[in-house]
N, C-alpha and C. Protein backbone atom coordinates (compact mmCIF):
# COMPACT_ATOMS: atom_id res chain seq x y z
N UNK A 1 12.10 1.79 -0.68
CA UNK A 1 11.94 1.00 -1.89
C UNK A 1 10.58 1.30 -2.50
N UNK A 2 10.67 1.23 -3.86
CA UNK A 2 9.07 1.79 -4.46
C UNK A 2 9.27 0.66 -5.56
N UNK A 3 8.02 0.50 -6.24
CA UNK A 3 7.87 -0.11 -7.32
C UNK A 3 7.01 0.45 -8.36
N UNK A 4 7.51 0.40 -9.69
CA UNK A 4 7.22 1.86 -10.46
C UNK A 4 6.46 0.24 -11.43
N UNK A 5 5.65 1.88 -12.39
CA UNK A 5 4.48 1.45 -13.37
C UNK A 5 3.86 2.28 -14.01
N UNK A 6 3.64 2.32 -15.06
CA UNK A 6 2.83 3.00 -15.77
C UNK A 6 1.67 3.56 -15.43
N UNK A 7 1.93 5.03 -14.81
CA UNK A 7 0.47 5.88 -14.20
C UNK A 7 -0.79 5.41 -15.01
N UNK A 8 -1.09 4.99 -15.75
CA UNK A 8 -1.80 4.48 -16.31
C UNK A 8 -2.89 3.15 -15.69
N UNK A 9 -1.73 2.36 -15.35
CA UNK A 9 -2.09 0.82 -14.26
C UNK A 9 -2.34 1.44 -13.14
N UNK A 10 -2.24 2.57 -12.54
CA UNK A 10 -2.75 3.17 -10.81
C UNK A 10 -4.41 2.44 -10.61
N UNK A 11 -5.39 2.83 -11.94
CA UNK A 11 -6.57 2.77 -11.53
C UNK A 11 -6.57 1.41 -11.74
N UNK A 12 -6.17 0.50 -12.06
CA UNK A 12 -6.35 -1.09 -12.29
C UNK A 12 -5.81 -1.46 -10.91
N UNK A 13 -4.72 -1.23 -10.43
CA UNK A 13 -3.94 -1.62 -9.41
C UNK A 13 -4.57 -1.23 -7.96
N UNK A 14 -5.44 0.43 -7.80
CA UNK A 14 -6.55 0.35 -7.11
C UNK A 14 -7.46 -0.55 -6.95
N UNK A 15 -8.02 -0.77 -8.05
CA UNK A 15 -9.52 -1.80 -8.03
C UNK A 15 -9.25 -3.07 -7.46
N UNK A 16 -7.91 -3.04 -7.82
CA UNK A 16 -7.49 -5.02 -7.69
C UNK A 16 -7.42 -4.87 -6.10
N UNK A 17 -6.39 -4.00 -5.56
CA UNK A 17 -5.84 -3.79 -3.91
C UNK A 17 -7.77 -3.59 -3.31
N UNK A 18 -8.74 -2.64 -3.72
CA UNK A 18 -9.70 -2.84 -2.99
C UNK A 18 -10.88 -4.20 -3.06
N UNK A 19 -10.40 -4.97 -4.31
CA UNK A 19 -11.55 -6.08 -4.19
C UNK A 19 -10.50 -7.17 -3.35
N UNK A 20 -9.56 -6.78 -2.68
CA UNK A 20 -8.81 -7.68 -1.87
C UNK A 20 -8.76 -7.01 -0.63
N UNK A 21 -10.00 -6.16 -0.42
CA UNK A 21 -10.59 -5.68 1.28
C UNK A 21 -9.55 -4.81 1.60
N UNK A 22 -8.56 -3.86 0.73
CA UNK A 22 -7.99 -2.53 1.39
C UNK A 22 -9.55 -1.78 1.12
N UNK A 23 -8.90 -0.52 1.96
CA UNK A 23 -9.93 0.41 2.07
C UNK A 23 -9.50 1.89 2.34
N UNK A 24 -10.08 2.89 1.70
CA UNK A 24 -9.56 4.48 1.68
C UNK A 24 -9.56 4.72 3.32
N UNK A 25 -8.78 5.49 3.53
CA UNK A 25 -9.00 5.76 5.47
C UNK A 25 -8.09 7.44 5.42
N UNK A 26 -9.17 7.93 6.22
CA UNK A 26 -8.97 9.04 6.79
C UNK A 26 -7.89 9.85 7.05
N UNK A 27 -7.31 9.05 8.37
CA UNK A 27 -6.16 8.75 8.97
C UNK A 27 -4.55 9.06 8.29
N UNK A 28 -4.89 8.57 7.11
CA UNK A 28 -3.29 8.28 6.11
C UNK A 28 -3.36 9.44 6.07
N UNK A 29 -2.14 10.36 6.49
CA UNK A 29 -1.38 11.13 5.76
C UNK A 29 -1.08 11.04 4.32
N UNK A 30 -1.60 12.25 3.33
CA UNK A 30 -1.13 12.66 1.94
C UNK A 30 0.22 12.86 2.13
N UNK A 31 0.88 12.69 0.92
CA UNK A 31 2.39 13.18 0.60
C UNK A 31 2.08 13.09 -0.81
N UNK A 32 3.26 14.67 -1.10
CA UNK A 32 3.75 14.73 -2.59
C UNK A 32 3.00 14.03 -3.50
N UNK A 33 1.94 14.57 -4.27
CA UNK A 33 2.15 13.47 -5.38
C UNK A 33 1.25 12.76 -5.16
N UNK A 34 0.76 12.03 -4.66
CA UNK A 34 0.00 10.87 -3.77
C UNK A 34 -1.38 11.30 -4.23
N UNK A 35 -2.14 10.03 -5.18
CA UNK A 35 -3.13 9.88 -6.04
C UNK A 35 -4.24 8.47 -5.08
N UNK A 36 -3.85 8.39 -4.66
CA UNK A 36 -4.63 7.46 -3.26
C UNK A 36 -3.76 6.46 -2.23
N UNK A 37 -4.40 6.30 -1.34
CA UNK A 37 -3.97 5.70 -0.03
C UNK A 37 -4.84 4.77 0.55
N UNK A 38 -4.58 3.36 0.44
CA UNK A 38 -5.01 2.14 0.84
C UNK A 38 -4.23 1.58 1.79
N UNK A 39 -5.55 0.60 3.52
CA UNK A 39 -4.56 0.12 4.03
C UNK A 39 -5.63 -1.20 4.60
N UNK A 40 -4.82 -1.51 4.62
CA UNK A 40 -5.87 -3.36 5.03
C UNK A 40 -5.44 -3.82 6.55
N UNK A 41 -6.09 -4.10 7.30
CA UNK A 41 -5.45 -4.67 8.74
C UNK A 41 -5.35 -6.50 8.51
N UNK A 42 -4.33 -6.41 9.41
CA UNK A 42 -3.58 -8.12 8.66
C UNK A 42 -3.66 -8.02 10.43
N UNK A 43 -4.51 -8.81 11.19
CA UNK A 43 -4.32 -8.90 12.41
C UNK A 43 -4.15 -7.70 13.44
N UNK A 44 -2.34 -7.69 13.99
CA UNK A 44 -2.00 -6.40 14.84
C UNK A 44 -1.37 -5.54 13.83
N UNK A 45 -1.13 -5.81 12.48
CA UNK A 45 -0.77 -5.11 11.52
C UNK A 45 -1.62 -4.57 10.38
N UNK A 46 -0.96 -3.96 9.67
CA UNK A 46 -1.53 -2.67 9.04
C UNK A 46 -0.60 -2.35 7.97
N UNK A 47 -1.37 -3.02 7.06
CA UNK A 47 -0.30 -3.17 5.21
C UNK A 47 -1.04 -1.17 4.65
N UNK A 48 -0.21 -0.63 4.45
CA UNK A 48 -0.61 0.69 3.55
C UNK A 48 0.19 0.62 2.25
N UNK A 49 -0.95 0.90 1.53
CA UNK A 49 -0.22 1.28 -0.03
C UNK A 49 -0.76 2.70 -0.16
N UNK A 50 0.52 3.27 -0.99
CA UNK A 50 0.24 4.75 -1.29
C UNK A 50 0.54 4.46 -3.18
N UNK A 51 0.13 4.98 -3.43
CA UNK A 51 0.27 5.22 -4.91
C UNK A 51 0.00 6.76 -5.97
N UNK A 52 1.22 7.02 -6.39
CA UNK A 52 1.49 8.70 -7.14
C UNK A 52 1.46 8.72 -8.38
N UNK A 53 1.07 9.94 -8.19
CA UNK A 53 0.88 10.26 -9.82
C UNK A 53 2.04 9.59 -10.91
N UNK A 54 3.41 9.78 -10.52
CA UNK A 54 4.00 9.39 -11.60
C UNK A 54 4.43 7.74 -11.60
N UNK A 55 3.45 7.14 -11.12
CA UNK A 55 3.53 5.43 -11.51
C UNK A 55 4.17 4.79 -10.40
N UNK A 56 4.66 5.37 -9.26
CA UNK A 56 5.28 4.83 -7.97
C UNK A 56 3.79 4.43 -7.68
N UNK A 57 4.75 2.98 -6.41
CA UNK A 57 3.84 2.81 -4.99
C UNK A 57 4.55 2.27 -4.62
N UNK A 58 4.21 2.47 -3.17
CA UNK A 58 4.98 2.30 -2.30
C UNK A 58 4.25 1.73 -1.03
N UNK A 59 4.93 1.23 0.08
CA UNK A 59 4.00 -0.23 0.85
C UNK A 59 4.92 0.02 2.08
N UNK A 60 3.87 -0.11 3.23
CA UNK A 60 4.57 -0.09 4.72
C UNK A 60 3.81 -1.23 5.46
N UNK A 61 4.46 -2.19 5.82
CA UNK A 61 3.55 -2.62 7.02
C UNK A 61 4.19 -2.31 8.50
N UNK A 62 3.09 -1.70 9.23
CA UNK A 62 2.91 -1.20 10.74
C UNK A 62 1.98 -2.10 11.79
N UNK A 63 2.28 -1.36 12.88
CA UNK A 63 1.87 -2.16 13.84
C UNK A 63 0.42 -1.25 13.52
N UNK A 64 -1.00 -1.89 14.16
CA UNK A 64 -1.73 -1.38 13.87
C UNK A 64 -2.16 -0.22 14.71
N UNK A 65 -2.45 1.00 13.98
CA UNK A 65 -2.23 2.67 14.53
C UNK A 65 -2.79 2.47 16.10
N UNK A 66 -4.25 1.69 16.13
CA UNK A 66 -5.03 1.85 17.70
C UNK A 66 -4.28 1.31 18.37
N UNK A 67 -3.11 0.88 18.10
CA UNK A 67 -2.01 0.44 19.54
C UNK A 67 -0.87 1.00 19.91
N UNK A 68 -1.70 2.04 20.58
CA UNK A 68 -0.58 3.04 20.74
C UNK A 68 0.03 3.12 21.72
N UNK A 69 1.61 3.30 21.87
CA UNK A 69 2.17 4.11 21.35
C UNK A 69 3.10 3.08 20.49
N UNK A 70 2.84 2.39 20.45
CA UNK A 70 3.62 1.23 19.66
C UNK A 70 3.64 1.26 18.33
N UNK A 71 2.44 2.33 17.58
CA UNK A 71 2.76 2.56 16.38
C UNK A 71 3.58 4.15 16.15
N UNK A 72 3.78 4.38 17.11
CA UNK A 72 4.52 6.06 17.26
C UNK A 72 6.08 5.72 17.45
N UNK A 73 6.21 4.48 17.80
CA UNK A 73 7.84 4.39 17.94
C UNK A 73 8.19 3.28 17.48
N UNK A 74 7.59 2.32 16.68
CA UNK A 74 8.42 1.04 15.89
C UNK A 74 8.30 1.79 14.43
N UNK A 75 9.36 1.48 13.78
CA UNK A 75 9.62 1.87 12.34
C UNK A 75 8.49 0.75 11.41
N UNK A 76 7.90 1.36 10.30
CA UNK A 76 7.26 0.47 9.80
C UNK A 76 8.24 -0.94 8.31
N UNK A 77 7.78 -1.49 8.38
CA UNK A 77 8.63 -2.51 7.27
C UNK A 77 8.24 -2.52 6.25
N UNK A 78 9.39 -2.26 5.51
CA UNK A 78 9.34 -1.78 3.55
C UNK A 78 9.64 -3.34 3.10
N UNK A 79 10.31 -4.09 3.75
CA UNK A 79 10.41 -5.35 2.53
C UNK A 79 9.45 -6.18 2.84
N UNK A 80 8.89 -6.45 3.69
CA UNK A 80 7.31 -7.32 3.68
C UNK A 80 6.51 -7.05 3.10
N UNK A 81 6.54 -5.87 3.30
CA UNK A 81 4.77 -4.79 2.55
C UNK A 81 5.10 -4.80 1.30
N UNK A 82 6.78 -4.93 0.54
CA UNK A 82 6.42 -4.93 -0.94
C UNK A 82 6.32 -6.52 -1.33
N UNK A 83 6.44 -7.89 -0.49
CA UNK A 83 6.39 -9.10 -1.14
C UNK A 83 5.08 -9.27 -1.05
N UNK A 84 4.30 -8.50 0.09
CA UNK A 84 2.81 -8.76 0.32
C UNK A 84 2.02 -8.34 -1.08
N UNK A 85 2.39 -6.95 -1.20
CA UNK A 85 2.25 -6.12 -2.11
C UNK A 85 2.21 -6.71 -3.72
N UNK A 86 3.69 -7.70 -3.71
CA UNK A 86 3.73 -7.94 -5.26
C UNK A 86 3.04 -9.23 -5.31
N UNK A 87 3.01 -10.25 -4.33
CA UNK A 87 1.92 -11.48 -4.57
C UNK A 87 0.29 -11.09 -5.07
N UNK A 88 -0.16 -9.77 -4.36
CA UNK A 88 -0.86 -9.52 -4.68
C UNK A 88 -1.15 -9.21 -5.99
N UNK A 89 -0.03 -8.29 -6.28
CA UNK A 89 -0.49 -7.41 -8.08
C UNK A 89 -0.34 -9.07 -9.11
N UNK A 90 0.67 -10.03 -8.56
CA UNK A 90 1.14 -11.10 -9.45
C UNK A 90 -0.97 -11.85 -9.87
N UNK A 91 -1.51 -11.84 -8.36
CA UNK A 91 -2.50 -12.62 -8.10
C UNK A 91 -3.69 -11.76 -9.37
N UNK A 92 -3.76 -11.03 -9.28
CA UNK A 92 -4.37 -10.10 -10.48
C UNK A 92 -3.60 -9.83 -11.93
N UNK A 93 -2.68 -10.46 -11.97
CA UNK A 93 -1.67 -9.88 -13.52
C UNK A 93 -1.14 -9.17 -14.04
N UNK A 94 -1.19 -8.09 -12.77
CA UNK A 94 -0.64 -6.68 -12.59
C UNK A 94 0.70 -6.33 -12.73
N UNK A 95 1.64 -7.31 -11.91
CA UNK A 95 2.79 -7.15 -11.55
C UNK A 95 3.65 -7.71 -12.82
N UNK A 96 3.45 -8.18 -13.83
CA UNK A 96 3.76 -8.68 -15.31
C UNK A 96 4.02 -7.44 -16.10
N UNK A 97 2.88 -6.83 -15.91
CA UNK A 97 2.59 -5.44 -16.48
C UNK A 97 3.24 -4.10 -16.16
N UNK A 98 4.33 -4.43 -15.57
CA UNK A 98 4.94 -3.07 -15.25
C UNK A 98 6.25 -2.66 -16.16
C-alpha cells in the first residue's frame, strides 16, 4: 500500500516527519526512485518512511533491526505504519493536501 502526493509536498512532508524525531539512517536500503528514507524507533519497533520521486510513500513498521534475528524473519506491517503515518501528515495539514 502507498500513499501518493504531489512530488512537490516530498520536501514539506520531510520536514514535518523529521521535526517529529524521524531521522536519515545509514542502514535503509535505497530502492528505485527513492528521494529519502526516514525511520523513528517507537520502543521494540521501527516506523520507516521511504518517499520517491514520483509523489509515493510508503511506511513499514518492524521489529527493531538490533534484534536480531527477529528482524530477518518477521514480515514488517504496512497497515499500522500507514495510520501512524497519516495521523501524522493529518497533525501537520499535510494529509488534506494530497
Amino acid at each position: 500500500m502507498t500513499l501518493r502526493f504531489s512530488p512537490f509536498l516530498l520536501r514539506k512532508i520531510k520536514i514535518a516527519l523529521l521535526k517529529e524525531g524521524f531521522r536519515d539512517t545509514r542502514f535503509q536500503f535505497s530502492k528505485k526512485g527513492q528521494i529519502f528514507g526516514l525511520v523513528k524507533r517507537f520502543s521494540l519497533k521501527q516506523l520507516h518512511i521511504r518517499g520517491f520521486i514520483d509523489g509515493s510513500i510508503k511506511a513499514e513498521l518492524e521489529i527493531w533491526r538490533f534484534l536480531i534475528p527477529f528482524h530477518l524473519v518477521l514480515k514488517p506491517k504496512i497497515e499500522p505504519a500507514l495510520q501512524k503515518l497519516k495521523a501524522l501528515l493529518r497533525k501537520h495539514g499535510l494529509l488534506s493536501l494530497s
